[in-house]
C-alpha atoms as a PDB file:
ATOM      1  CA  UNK A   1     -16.002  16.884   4.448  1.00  0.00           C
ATOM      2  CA  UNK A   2     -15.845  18.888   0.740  1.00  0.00           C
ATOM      3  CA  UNK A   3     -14.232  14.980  -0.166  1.00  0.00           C
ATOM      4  CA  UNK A   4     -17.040  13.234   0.425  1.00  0.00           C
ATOM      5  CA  UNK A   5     -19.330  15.104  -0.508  1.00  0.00           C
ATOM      6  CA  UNK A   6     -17.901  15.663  -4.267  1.00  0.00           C
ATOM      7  CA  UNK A   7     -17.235  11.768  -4.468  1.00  0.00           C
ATOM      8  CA  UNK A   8     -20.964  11.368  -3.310  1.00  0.00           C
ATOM      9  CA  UNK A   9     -22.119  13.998  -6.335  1.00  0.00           C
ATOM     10  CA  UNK A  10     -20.174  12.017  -9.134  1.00  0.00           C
ATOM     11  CA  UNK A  11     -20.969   8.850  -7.343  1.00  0.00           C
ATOM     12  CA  UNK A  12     -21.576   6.831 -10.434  1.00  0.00           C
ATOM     13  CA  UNK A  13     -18.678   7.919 -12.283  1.00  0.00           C
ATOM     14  CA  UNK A  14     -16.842   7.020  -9.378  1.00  0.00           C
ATOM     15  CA  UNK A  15     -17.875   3.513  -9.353  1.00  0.00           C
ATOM     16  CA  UNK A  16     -17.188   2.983 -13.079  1.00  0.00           C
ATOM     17  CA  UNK A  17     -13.701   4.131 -12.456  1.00  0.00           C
ATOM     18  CA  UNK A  18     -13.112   1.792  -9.999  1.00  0.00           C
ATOM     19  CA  UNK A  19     -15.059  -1.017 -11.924  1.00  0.00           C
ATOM     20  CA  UNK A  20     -12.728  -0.303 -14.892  1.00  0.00           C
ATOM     21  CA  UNK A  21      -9.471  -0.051 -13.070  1.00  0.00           C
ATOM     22  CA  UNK A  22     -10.095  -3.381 -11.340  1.00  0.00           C
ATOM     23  CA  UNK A  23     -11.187  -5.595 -14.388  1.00  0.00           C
ATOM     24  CA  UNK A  24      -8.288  -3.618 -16.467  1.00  0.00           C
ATOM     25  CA  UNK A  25      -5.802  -5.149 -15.117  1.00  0.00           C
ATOM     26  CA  UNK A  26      -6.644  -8.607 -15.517  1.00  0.00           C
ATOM     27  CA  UNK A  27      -8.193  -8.310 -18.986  1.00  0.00           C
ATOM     28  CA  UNK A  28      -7.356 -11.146 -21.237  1.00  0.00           C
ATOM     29  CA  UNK A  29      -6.040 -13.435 -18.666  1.00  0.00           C
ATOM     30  CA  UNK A  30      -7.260 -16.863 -18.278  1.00  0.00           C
ATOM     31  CA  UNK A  31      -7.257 -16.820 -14.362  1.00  0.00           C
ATOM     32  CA  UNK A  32      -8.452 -13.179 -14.441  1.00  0.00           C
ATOM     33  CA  UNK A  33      -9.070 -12.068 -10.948  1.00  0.00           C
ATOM     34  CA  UNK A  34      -7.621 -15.368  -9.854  1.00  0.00           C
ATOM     35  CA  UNK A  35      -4.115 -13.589 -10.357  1.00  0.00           C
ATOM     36  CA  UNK A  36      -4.835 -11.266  -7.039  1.00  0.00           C
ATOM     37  CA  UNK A  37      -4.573 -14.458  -5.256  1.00  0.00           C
ATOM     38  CA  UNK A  38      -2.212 -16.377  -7.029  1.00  0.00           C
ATOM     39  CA  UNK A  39       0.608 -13.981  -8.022  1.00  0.00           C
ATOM     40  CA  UNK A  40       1.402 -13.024  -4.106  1.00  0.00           C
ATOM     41  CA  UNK A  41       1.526 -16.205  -3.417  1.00  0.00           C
ATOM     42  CA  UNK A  42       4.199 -17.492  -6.002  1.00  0.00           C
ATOM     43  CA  UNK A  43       6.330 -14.134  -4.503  1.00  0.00           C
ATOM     44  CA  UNK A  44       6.170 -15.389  -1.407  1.00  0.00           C
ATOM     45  CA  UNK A  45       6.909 -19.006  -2.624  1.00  0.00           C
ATOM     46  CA  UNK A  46      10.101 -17.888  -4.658  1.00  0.00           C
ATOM     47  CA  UNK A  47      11.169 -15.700  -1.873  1.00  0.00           C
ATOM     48  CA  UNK A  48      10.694 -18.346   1.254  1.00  0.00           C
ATOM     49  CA  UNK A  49      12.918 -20.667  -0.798  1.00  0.00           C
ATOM     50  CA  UNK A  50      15.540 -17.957  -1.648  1.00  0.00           C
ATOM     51  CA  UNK A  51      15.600 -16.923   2.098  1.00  0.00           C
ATOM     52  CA  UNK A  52      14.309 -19.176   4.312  1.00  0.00           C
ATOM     53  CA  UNK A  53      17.261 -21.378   4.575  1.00  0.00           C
ATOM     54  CA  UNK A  54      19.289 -17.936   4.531  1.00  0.00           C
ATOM     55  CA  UNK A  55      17.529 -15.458   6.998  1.00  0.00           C
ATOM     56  CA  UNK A  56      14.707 -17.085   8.189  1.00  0.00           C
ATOM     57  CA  UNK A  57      16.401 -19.962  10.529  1.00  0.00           C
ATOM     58  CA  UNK A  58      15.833 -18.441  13.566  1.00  0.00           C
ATOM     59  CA  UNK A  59      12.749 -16.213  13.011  1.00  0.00           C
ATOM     60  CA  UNK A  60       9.049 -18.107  14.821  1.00  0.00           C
ATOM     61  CA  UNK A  61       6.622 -18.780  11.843  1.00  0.00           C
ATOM     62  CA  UNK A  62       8.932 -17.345   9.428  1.00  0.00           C
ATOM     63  CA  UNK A  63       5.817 -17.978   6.527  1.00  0.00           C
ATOM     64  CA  UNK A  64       3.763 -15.693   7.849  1.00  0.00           C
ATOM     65  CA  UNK A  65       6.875 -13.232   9.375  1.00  0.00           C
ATOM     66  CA  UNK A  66       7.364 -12.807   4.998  1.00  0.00           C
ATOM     67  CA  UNK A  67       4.027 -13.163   4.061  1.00  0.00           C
ATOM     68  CA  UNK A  68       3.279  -9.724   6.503  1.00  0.00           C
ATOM     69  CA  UNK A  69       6.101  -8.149   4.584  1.00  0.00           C
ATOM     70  CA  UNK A  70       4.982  -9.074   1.479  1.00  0.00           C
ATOM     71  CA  UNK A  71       1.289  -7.998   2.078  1.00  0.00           C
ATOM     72  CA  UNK A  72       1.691  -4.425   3.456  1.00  0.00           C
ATOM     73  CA  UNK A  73       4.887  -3.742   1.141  1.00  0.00           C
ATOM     74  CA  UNK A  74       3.291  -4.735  -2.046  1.00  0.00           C
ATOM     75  CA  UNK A  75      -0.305  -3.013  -1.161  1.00  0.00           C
ATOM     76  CA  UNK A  76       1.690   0.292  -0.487  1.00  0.00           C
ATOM     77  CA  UNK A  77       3.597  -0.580  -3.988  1.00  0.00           C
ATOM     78  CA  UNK A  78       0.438  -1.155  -5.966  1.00  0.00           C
ATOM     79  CA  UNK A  79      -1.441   2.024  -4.783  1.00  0.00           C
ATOM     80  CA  UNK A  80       0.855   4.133  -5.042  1.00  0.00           C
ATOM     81  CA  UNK A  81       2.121   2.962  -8.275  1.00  0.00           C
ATOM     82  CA  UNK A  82      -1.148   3.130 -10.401  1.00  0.00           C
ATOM     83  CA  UNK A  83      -1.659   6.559  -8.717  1.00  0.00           C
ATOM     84  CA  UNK A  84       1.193   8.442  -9.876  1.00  0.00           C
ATOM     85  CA  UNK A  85      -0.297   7.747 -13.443  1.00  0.00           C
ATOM     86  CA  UNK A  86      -4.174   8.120 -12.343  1.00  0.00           C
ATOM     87  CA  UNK A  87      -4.328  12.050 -13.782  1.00  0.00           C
ATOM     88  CA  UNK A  88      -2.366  11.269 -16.896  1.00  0.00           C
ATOM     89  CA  UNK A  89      -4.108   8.294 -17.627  1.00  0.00           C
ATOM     90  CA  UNK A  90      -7.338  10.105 -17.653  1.00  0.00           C
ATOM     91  CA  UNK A  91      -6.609  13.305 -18.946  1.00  0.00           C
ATOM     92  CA  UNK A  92      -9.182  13.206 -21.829  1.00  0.00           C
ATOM     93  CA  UNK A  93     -11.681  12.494 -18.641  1.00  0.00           C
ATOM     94  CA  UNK A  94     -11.087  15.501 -16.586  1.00  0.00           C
ATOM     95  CA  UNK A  95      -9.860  18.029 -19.243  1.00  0.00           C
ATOM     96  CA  UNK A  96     -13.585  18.120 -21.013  1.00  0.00           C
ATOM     97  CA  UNK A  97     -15.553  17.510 -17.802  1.00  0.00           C
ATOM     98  CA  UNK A  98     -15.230  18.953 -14.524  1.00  0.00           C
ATOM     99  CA  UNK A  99     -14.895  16.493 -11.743  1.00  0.00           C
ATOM    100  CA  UNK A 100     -12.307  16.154  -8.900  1.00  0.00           C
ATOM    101  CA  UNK A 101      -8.890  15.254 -10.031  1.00  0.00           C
ATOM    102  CA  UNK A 102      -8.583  13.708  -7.001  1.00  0.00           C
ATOM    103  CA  UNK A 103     -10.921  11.137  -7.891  1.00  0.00           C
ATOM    104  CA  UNK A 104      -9.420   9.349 -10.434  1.00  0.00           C
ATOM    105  CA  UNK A 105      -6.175   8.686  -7.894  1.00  0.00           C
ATOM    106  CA  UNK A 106      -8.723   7.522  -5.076  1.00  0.00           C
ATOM    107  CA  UNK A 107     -10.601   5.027  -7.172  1.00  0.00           C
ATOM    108  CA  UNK A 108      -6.889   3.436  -8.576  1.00  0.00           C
ATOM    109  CA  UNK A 109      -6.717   2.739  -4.959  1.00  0.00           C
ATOM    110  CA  UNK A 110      -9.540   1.336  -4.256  1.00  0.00           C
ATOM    111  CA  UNK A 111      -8.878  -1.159  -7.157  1.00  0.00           C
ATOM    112  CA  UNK A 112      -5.553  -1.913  -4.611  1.00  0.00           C
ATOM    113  CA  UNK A 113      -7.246  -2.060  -1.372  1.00  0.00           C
ATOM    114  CA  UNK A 114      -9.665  -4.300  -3.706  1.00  0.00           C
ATOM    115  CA  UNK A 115      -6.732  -6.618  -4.244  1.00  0.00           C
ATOM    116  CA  UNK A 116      -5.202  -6.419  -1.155  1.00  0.00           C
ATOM    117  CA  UNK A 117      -8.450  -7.834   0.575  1.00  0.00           C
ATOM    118  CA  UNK A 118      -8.035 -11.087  -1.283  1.00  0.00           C
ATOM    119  CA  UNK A 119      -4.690 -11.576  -0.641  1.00  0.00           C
ATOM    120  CA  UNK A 120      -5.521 -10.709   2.894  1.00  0.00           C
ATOM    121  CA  UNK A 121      -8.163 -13.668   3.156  1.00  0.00           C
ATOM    122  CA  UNK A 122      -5.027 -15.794   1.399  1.00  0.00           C
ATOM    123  CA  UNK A 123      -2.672 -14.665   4.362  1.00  0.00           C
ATOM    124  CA  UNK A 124      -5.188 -15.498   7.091  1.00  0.00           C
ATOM    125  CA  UNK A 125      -5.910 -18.856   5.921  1.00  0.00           C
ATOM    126  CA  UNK A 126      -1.680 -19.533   6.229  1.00  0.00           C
ATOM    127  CA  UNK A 127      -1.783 -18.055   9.419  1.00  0.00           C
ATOM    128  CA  UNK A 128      -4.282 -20.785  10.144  1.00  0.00           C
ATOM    129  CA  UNK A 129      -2.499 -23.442   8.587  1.00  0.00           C
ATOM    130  CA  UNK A 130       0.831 -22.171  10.558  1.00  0.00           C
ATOM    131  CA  UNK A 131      -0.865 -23.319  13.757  1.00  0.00           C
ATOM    132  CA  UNK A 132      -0.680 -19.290  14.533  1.00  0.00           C
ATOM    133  CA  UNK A 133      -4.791 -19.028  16.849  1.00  0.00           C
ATOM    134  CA  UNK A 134      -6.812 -16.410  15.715  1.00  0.00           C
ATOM    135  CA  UNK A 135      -7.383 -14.258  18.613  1.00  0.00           C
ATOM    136  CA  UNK A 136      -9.634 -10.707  19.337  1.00  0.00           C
ATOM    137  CA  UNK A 137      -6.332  -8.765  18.914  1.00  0.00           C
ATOM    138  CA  UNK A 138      -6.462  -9.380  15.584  1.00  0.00           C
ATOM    139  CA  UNK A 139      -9.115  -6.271  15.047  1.00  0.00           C
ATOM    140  CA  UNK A 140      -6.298  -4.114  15.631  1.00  0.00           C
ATOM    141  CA  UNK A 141      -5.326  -4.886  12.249  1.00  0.00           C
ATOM    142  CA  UNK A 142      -7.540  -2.330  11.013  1.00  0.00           C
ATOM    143  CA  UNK A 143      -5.416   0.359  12.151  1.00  0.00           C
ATOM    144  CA  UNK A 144      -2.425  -0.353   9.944  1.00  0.00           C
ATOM    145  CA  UNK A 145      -4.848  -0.860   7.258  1.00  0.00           C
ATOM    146  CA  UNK A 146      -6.600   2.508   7.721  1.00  0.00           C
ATOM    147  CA  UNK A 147      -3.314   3.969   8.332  1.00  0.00           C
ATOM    148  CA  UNK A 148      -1.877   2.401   5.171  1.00  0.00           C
ATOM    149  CA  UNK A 149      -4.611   3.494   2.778  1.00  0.00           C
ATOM    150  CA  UNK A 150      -4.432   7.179   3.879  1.00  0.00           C
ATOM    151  CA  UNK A 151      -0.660   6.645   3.726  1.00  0.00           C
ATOM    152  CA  UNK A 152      -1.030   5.590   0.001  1.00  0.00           C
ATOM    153  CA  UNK A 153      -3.208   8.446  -0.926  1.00  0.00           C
ATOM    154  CA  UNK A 154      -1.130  10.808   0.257  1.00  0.00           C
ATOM    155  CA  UNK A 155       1.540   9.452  -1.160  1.00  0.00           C
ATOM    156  CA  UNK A 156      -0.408   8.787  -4.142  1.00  0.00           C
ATOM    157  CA  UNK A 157      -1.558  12.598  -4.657  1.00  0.00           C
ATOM    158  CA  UNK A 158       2.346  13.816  -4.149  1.00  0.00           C
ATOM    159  CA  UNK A 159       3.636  10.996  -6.847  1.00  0.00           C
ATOM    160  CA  UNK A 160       0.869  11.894  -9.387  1.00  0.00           C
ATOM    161  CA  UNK A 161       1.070  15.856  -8.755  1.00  0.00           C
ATOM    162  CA  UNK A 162       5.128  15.578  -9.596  1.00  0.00           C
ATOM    163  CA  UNK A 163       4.485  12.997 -12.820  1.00  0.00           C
ATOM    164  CA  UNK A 164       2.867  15.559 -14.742  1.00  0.00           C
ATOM    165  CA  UNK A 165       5.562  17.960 -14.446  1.00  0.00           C
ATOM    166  CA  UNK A 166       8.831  15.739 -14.400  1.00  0.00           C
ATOM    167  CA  UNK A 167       7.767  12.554 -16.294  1.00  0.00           C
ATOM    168  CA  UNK A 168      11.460  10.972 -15.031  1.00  0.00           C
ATOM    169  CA  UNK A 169       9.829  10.688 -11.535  1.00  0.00           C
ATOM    170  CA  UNK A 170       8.508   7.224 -12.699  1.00  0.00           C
ATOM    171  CA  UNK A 171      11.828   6.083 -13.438  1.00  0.00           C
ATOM    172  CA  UNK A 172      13.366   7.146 -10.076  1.00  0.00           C
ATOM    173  CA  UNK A 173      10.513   5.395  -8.196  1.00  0.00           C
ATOM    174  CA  UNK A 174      11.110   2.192  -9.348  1.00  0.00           C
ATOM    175  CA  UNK A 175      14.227   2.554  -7.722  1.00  0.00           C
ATOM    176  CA  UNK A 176      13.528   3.968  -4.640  1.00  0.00           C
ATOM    177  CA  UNK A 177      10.701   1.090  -4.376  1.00  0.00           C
ATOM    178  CA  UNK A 178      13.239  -1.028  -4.831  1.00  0.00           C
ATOM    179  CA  UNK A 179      15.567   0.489  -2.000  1.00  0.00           C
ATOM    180  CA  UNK A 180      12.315   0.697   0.583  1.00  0.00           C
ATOM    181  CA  UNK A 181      11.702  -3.250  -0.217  1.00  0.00           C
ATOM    182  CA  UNK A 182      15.126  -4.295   1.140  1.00  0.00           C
ATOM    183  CA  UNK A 183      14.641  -1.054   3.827  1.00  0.00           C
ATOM    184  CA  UNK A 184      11.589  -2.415   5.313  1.00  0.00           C
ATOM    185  CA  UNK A 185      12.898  -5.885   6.792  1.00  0.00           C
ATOM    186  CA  UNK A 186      10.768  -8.071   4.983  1.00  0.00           C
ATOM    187  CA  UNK A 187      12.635 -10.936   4.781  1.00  0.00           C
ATOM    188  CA  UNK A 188      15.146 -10.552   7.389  1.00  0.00           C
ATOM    189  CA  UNK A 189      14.843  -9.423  11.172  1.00  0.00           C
ATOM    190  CA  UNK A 190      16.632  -6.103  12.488  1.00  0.00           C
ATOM    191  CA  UNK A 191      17.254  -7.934  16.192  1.00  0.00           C
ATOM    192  CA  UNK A 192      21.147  -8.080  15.159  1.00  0.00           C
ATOM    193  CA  UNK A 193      21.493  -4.203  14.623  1.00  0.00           C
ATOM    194  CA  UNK A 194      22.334  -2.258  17.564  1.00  0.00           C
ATOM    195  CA  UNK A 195      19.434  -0.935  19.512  1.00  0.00           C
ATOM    196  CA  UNK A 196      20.056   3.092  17.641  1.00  0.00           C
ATOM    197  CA  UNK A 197      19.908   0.848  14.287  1.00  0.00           C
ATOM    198  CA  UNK A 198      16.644  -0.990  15.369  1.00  0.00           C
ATOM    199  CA  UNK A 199      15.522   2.889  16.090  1.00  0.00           C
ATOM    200  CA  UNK A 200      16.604   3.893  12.473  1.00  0.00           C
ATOM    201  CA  UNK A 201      13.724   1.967  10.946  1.00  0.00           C
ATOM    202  CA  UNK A 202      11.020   3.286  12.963  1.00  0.00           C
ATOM    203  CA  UNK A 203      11.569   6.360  10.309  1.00  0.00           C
ATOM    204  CA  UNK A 204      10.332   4.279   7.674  1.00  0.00           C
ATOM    205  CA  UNK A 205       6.340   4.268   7.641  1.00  0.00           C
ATOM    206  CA  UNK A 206       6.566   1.323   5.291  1.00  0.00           C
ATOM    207  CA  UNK A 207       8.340  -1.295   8.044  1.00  0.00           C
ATOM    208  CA  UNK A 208       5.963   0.281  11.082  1.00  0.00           C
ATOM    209  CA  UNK A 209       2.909  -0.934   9.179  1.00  0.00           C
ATOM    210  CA  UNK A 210       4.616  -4.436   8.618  1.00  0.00           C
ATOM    211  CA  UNK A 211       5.869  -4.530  12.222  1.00  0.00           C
ATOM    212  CA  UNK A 212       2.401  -3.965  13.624  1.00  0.00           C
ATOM    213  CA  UNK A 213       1.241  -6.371  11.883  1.00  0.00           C
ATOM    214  CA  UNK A 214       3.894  -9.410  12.801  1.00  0.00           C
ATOM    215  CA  UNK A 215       3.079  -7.904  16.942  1.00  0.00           C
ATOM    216  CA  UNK A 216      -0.627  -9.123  16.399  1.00  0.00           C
ATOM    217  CA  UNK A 217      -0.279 -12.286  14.286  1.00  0.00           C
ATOM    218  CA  UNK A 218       2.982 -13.971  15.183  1.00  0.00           C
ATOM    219  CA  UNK A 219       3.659 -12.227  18.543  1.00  0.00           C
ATOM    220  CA  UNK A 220       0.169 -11.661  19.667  1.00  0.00           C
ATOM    221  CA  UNK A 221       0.952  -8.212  21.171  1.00  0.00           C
ATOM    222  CA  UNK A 222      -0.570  -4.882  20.868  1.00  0.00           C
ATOM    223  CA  UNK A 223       1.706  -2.245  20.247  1.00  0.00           C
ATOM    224  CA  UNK A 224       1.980   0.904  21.989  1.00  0.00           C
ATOM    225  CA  UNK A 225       0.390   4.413  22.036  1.00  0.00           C
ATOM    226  CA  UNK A 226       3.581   5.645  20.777  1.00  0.00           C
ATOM    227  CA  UNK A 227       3.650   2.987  17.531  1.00  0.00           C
ATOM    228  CA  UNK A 228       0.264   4.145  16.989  1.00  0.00           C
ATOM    229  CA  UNK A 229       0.843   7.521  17.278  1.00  0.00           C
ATOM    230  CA  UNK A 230       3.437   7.805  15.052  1.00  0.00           C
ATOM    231  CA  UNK A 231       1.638   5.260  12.458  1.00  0.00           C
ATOM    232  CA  UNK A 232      -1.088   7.633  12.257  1.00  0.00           C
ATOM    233  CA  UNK A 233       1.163  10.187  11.854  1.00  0.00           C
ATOM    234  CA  UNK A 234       3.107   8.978   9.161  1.00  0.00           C
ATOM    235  CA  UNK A 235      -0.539   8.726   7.284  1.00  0.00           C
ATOM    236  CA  UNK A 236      -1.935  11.780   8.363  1.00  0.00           C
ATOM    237  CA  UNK A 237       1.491  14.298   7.284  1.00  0.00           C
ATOM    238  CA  UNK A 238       1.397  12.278   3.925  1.00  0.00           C
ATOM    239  CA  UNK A 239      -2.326  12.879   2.883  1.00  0.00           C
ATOM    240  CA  UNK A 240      -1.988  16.694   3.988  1.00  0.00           C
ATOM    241  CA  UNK A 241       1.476  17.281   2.235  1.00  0.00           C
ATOM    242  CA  UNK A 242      -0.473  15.256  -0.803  1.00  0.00           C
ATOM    243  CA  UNK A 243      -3.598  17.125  -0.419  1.00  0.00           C
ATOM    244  CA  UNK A 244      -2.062  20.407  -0.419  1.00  0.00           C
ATOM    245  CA  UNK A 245      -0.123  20.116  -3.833  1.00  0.00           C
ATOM    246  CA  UNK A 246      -3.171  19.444  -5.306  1.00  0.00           C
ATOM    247  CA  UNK A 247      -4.877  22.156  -3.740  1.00  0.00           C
ATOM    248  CA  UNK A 248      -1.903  24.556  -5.056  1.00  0.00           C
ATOM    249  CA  UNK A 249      -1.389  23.233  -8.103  1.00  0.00           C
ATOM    250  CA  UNK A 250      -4.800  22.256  -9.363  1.00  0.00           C
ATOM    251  CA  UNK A 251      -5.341  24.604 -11.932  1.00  0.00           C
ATOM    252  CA  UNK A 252      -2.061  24.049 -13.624  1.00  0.00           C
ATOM    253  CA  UNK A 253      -2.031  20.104 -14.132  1.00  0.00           C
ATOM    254  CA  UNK A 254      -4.643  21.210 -17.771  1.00  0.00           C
ATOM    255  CA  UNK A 255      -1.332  22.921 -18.779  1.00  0.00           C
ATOM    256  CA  UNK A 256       0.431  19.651 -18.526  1.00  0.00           C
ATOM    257  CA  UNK A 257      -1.044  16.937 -19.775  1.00  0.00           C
END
């Protein structure tokens, strides 16, 4: 693919983009990277004692039921986040050298998926600790991740295609963010709404990633060729609407920065 092969010709620059966005972000902290591990884990503490008594009552290993939430949700949140700012934020980068816009957005999500493989090795050591077995079916946990990542870059190439041109996209993120958390039943279950209700979320790519992943952990089920079908989907439709913005509007992100 013409990708791959222009990441593999600015390899190194690659790499330092990545190595930079990473150790940014915890720069001048005392725990440093300690904070990918420790800050999901005080969400999920404040949020099992805000709901637990509330919502989570009747819902099997309801730790790990919000921890799954919490994983996929704030991955997706993350990436897609520090790529609607990845061209701005290197603008003096790409307008005196010419490399692939599109890198700068794929190594801000590599820092994530960076991230969200600690807190993965966090949520698989409470799974343990929930008495939840660790079985083979877990592998099909890479498909939601795959899925997710090409989700986020697609998603990430439309969000930081539209914040060079209308800079109040940023703002109206943040709220739809906030709308999607409390959309994609992470802290409560949808088995109360009416079967064309339970339906209703299947639109939302956000909730099908975390429901895959509460079928293999907590339910120990593999979902069907439908879910995966329309998981891959989801990803697939994001990274070519994403893809082809750039593609159309390549030349004219100079004009805007």
């Amino acid at each position: 693919m013409e990708i791959i092969r222009k990441l593999k010709k600015h390899r190194f620059l690659f790499q330092q983009l990545v190595h930079r966005d990473f150790t940014k972000k915890y720069k001048r902290t005392v725990l440093g990277i300690g904070w990918s591990m420790l800050s999901p884990l005080l969400t999920l503490l404040v949020m099992n004692i805000v709901f637990s008594s509330l919502l989570g009552s009747d819902i099997p290993h309801y730790t790990i039921y919000l921890f799954s939430g919490q994983l996929v949700y704030s991955f997706f949140n993350e990436a897609t986040n520090q790529g609607m700012t990845a061209l701005l934020d290197n603008a003096e980068i790409f307008t005196k050298v010419n490399v692939p816009k599109y890198m700068f957005l794929f190594s801000k999500n590599v820092s994530s998926l960076i991230n969200f493989g600690l807190t993965l090795i966090i949520y698989f050591i409470f799974v343990v600790i929930n008495g939840i077995p660790i079985t083979w079916k877990f592998i099909f946990l890479l498909y939601p991740i795959v899925c997710l990542v090409v989700f986020n870059l697609g998603v990430g190439l439309i969000l930081s295609a539209l914040y060079l041109f209308f800079r109040d996209i940023q703002y109206l993120y943040s709220i739809f963010t906030m709308l999607l958390m409390y959309m994609s039943a992470i802290f409560y279950d949808i088995g109360s709404f009416p079967q064309f209700g339970q339906n209703l979320f299947l639109l939302n790519p956000i909730y099908l990633y975390i429901r895959y992943f509460r079928k293999i952990v907590i339910e120990a089920t593999i979902p069907s060729l439908e879910f995966h079908l329309l998981a891959a989907a989801y990803a697939v439709l994001a990274f070519v609407i994403g893809g082809w913005i750039y593609k159309k509007k390549n030349h004219s992100f100079l004009y805007y920065v």
